[in-house]
N, C-alpha and C. Protein backbone atom coordinates (compact mmCIF):
# COMPACT_ATOMS: atom_id res chain seq x y z
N UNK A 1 97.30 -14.46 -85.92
CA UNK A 1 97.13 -14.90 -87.28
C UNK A 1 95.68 -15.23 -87.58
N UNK A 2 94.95 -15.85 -86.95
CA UNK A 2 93.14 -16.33 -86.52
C UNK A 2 92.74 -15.01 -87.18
N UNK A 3 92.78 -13.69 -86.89
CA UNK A 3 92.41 -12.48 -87.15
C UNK A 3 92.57 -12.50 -88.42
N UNK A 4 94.00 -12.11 -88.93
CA UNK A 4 94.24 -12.23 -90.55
C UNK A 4 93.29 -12.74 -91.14
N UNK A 5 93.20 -14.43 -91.12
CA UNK A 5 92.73 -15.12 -91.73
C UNK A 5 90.79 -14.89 -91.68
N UNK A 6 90.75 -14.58 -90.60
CA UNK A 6 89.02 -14.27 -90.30
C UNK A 6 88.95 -12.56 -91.12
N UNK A 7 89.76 -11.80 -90.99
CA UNK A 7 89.76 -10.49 -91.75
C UNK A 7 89.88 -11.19 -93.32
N UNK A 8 90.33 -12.29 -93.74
CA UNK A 8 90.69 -12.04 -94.96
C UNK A 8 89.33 -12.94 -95.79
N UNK A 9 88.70 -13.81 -95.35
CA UNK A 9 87.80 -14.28 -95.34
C UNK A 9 86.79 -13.40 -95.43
N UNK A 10 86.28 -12.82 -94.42
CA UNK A 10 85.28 -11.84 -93.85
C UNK A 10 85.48 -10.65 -95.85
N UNK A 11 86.39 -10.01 -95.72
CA UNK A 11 86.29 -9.52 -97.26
C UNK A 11 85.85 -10.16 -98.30
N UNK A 12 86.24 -11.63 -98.84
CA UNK A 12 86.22 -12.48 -99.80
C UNK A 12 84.68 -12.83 -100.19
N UNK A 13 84.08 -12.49 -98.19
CA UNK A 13 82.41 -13.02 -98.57
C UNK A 13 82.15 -11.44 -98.88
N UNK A 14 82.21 -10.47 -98.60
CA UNK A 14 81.57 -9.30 -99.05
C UNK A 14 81.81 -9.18 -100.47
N UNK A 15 82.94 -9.11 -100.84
CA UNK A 15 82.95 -8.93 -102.29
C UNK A 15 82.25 -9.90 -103.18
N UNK A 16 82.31 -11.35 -103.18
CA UNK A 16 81.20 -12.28 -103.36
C UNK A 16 79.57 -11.47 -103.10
N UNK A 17 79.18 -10.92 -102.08
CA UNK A 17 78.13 -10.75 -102.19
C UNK A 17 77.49 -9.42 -102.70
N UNK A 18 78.54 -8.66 -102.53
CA UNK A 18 78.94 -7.10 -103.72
C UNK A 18 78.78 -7.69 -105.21
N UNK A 19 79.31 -8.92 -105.59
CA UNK A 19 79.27 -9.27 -107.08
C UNK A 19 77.97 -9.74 -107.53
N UNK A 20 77.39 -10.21 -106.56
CA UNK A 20 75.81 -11.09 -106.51
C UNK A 20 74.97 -9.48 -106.39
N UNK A 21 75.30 -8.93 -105.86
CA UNK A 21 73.98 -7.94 -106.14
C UNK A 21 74.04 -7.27 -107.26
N UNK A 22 75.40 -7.08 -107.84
CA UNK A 22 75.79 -6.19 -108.85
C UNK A 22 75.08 -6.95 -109.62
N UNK A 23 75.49 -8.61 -110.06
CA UNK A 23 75.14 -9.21 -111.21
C UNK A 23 73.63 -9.54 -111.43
N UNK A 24 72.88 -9.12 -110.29
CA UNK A 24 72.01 -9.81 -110.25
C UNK A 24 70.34 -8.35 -110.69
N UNK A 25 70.53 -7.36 -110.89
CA UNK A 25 70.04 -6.18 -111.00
C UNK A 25 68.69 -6.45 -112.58
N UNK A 26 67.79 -6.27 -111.82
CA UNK A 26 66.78 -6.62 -112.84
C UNK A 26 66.53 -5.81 -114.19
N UNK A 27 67.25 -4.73 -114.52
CA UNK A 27 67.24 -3.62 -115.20
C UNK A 27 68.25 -4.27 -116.45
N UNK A 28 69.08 -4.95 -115.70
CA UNK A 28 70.39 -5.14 -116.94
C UNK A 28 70.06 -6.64 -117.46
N UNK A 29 70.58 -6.38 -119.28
CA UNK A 29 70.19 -7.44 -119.89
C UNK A 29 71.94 -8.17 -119.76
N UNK A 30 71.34 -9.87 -119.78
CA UNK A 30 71.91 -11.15 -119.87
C UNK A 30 73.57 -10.70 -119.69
N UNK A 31 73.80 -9.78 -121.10
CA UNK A 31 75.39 -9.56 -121.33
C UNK A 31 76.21 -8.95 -120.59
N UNK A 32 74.90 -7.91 -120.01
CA UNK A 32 75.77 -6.76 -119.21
C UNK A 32 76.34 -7.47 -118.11
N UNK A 33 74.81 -8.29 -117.59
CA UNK A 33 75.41 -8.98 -116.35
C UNK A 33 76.76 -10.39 -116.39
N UNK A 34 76.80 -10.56 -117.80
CA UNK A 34 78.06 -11.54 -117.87
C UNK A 34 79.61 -10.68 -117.19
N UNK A 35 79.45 -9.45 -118.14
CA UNK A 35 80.48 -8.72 -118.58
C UNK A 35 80.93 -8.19 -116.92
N UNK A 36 79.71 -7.95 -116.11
CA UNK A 36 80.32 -7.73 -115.07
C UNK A 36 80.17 -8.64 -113.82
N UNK A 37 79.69 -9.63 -114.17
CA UNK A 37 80.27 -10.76 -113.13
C UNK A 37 81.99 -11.35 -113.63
N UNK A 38 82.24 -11.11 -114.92
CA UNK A 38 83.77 -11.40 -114.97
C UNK A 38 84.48 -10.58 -114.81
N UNK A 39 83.92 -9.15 -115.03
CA UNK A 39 85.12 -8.08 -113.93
C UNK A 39 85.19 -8.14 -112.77
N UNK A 40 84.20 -8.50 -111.76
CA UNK A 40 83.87 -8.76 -110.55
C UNK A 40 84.59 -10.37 -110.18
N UNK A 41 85.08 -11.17 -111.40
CA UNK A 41 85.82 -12.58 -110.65
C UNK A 41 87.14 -12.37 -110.55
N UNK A 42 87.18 -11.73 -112.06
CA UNK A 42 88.85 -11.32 -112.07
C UNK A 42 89.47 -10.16 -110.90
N UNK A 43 88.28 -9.40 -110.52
CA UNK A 43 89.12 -8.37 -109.35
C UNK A 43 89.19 -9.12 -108.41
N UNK A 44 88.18 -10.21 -108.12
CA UNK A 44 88.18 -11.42 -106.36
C UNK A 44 89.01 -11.96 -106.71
N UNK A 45 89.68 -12.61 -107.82
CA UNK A 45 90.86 -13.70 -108.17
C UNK A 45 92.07 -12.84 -107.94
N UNK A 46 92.16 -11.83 -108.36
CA UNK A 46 93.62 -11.03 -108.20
C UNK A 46 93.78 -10.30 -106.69
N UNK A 47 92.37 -9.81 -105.65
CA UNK A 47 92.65 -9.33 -104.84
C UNK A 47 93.01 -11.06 -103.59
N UNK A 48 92.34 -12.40 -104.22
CA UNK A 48 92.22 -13.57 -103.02
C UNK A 48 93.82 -13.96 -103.55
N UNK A 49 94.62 -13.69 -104.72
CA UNK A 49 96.25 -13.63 -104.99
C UNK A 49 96.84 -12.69 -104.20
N UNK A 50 96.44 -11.36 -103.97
CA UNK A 50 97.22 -10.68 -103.01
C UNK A 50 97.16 -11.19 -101.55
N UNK A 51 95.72 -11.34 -101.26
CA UNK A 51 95.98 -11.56 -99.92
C UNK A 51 96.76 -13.00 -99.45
N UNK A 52 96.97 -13.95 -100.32
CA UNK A 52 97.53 -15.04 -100.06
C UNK A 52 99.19 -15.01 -100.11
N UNK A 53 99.43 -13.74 -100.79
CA UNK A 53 100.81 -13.91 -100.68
C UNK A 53 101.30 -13.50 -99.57
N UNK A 54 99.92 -11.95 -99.43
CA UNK A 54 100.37 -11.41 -97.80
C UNK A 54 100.54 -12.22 -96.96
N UNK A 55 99.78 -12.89 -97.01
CA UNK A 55 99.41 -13.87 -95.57
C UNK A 55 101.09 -14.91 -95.46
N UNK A 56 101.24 -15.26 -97.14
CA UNK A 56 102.70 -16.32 -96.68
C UNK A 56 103.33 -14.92 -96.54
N UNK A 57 103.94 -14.26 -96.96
CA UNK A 57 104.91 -12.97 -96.06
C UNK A 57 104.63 -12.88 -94.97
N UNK A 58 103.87 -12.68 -94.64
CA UNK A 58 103.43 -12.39 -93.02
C UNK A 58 104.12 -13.90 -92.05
N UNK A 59 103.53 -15.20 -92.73
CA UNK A 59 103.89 -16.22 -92.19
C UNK A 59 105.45 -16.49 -92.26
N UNK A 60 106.03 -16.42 -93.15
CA UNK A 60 107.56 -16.37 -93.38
C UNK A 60 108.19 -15.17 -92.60
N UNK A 61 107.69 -14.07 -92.14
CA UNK A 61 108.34 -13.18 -91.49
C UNK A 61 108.49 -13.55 -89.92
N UNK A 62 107.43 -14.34 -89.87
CA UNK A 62 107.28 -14.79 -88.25
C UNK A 62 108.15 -15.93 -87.40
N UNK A 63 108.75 -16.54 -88.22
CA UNK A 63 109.65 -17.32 -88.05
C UNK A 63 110.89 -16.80 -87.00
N UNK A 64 110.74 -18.06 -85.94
CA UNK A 64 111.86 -17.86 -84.83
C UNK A 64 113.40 -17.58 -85.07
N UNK A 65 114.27 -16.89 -84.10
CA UNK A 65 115.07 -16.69 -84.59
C UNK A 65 116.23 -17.32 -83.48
N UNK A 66 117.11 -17.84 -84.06
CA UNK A 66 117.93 -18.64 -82.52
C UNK A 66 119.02 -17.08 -82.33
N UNK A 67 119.28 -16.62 -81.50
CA UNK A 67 120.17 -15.86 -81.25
C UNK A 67 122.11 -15.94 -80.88
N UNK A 68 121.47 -17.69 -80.60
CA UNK A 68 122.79 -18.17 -80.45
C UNK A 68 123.51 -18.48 -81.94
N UNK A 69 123.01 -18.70 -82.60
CA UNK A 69 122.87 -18.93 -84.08
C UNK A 69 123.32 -18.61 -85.38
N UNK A 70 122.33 -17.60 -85.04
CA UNK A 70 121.94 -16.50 -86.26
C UNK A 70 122.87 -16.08 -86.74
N UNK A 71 122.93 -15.70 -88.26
CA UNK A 71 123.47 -14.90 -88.99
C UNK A 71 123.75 -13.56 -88.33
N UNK A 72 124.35 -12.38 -88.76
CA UNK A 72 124.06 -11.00 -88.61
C UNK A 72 123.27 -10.60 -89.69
N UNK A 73 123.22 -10.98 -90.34
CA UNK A 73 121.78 -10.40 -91.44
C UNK A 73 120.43 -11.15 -90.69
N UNK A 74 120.62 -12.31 -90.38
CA UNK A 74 119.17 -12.74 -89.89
C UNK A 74 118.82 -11.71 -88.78
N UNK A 75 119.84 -11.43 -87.99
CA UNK A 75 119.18 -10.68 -86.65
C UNK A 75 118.81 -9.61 -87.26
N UNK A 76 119.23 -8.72 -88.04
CA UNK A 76 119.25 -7.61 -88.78
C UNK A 76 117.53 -7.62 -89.24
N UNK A 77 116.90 -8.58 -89.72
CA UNK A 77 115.80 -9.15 -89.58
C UNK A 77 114.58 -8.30 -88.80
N UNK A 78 114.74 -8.43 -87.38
CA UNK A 78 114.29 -8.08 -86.44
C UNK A 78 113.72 -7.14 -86.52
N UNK A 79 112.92 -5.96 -85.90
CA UNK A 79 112.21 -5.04 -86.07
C UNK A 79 112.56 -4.18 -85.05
N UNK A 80 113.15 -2.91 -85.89
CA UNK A 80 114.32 -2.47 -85.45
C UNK A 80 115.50 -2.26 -84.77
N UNK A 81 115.97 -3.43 -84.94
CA UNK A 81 117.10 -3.96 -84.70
C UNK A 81 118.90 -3.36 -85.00
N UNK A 82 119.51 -2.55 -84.73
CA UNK A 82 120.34 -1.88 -85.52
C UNK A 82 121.76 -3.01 -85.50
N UNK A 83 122.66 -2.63 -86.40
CA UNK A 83 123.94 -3.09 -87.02
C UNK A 83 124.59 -3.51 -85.62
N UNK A 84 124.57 -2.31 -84.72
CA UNK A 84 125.71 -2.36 -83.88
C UNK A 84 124.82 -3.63 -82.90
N UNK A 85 123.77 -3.38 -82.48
CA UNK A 85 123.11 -4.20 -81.74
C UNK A 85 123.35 -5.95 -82.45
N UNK A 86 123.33 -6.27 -83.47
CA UNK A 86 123.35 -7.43 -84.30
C UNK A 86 124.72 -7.39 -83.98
N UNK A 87 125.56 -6.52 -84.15
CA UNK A 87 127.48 -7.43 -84.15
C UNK A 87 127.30 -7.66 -82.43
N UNK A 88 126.52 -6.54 -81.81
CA UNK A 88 127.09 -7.13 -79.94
C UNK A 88 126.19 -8.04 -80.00
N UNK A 89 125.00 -8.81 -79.87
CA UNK A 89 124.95 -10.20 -80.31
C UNK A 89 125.55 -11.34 -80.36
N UNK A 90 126.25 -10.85 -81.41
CA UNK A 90 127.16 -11.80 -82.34
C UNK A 90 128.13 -12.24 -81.52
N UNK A 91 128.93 -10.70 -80.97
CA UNK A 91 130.26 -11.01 -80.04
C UNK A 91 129.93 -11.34 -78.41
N UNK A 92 128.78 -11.35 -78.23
CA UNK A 92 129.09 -11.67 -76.65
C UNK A 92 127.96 -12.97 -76.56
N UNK A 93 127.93 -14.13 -77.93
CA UNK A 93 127.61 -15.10 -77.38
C UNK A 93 128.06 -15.86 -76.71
N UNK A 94 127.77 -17.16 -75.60
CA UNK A 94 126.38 -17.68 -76.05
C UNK A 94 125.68 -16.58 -74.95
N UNK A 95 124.00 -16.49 -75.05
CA UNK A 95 123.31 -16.31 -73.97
C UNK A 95 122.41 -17.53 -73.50
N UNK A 96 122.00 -17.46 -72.30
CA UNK A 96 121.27 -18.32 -71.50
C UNK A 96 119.57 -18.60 -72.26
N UNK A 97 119.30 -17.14 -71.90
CA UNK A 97 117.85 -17.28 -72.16
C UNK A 97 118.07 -15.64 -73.08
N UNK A 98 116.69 -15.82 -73.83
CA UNK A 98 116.86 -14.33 -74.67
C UNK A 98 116.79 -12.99 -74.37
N UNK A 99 116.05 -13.06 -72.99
CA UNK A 99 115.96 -11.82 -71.72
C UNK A 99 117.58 -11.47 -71.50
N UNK A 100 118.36 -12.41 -71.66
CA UNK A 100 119.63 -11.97 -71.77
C UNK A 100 120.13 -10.61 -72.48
N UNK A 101 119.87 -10.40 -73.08
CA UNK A 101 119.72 -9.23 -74.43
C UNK A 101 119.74 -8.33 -73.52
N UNK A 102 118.87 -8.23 -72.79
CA UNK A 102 118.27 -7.08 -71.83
C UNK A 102 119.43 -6.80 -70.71
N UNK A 103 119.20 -7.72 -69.98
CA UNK A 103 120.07 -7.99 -68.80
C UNK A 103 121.76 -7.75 -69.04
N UNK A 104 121.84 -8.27 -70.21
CA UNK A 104 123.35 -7.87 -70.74
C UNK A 104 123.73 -6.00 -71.52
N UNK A 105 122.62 -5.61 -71.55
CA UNK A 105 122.19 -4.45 -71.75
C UNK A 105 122.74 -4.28 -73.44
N UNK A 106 122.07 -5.32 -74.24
CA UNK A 106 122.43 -5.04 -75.81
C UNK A 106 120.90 -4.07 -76.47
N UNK A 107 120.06 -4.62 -75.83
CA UNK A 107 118.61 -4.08 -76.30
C UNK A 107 117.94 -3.53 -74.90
N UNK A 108 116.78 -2.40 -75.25
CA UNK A 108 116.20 -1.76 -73.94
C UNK A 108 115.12 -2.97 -73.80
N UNK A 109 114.38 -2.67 -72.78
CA UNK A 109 113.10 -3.21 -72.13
C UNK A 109 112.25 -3.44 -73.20
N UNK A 110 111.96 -2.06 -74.07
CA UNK A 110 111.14 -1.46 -74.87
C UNK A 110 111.54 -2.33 -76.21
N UNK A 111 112.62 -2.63 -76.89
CA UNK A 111 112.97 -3.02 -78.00
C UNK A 111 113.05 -4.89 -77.98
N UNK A 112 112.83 -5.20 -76.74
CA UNK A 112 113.10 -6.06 -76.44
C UNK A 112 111.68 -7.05 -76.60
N UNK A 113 110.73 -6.03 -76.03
CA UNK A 113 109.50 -6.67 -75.56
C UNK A 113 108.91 -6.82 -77.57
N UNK A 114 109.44 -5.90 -78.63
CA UNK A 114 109.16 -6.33 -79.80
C UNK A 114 109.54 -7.20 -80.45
N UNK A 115 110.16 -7.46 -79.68
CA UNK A 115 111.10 -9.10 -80.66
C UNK A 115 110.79 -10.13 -80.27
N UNK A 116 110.78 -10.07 -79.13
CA UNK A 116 110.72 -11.53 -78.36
C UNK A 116 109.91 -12.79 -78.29
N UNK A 117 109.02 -12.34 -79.56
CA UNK A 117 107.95 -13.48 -79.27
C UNK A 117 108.68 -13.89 -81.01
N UNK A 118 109.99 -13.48 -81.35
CA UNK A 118 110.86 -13.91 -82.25
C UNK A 118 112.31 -14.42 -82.23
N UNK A 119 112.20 -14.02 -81.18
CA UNK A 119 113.77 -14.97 -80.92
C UNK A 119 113.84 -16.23 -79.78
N UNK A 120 114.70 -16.83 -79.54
CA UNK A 120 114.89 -17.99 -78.48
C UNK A 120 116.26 -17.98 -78.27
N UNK A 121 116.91 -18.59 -77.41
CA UNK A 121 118.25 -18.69 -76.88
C UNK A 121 118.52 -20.43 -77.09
N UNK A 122 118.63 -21.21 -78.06
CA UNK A 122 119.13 -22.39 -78.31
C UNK A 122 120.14 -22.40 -78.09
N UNK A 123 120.44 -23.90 -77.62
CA UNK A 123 122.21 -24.51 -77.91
C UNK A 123 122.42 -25.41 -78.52
């Protein structure tokens, strides 16, 4: 997430300093440079709105998932996760630990190692 946030930053100052050179051009009179330092706030205000929503999506998507728990739509959730995999889940709780998945042979190695820093095995 450090990344995101340093990627999303890291843009916010370029375009800031994209707007400062634009506005700042010795050729253009007073108005021009109004007219386009407020196209230049309104595109940073609407693109620093996108990235903030990304960022809560991103943060709301990341959220743990108890397996002992869960809905079948929550597991469904998961990243690529299929139907049948979410009902065997469902039907052969509880598990121990979430490597269980594996070991119980509901998910591969491979599908497993994508989730897992999203699910937990609560009781």
């Amino acid at each position: 997430m450090p990344s995101l946030l340093f990627r999303t930053i890291w843009i916010l100052a370029l375009t800031l300093l994209l707007a400062g050179a634009i506005a700042c051009t010795s050729k253009d009179n007073p108005d021009e440079i109004r007219r386009r330092t407020a196209e230049t706030t309104e595109t940073m205000r609407r693109d620093a709105k996108a990235v903030a929503e990304g960022v809560k999506e991103g943060m709301g998507r990341e959220k743990t998932i108890n397996i002992n728990k869960a809905s079948r739509e929550d597991l469904l959730t998961l990243p690529d996760l299929t139907e049948r995999e979410a009902d065997r889940i469902v039907a052969e709780r509880p598990f121990e630990n979430a490597h269980d998945l594996v070991t119980r042979r509901i998910v591969s190695q491979e599908e497993y190692d994508m989730i897992r820093d999203r699910i937990i095995a609560g009781h």
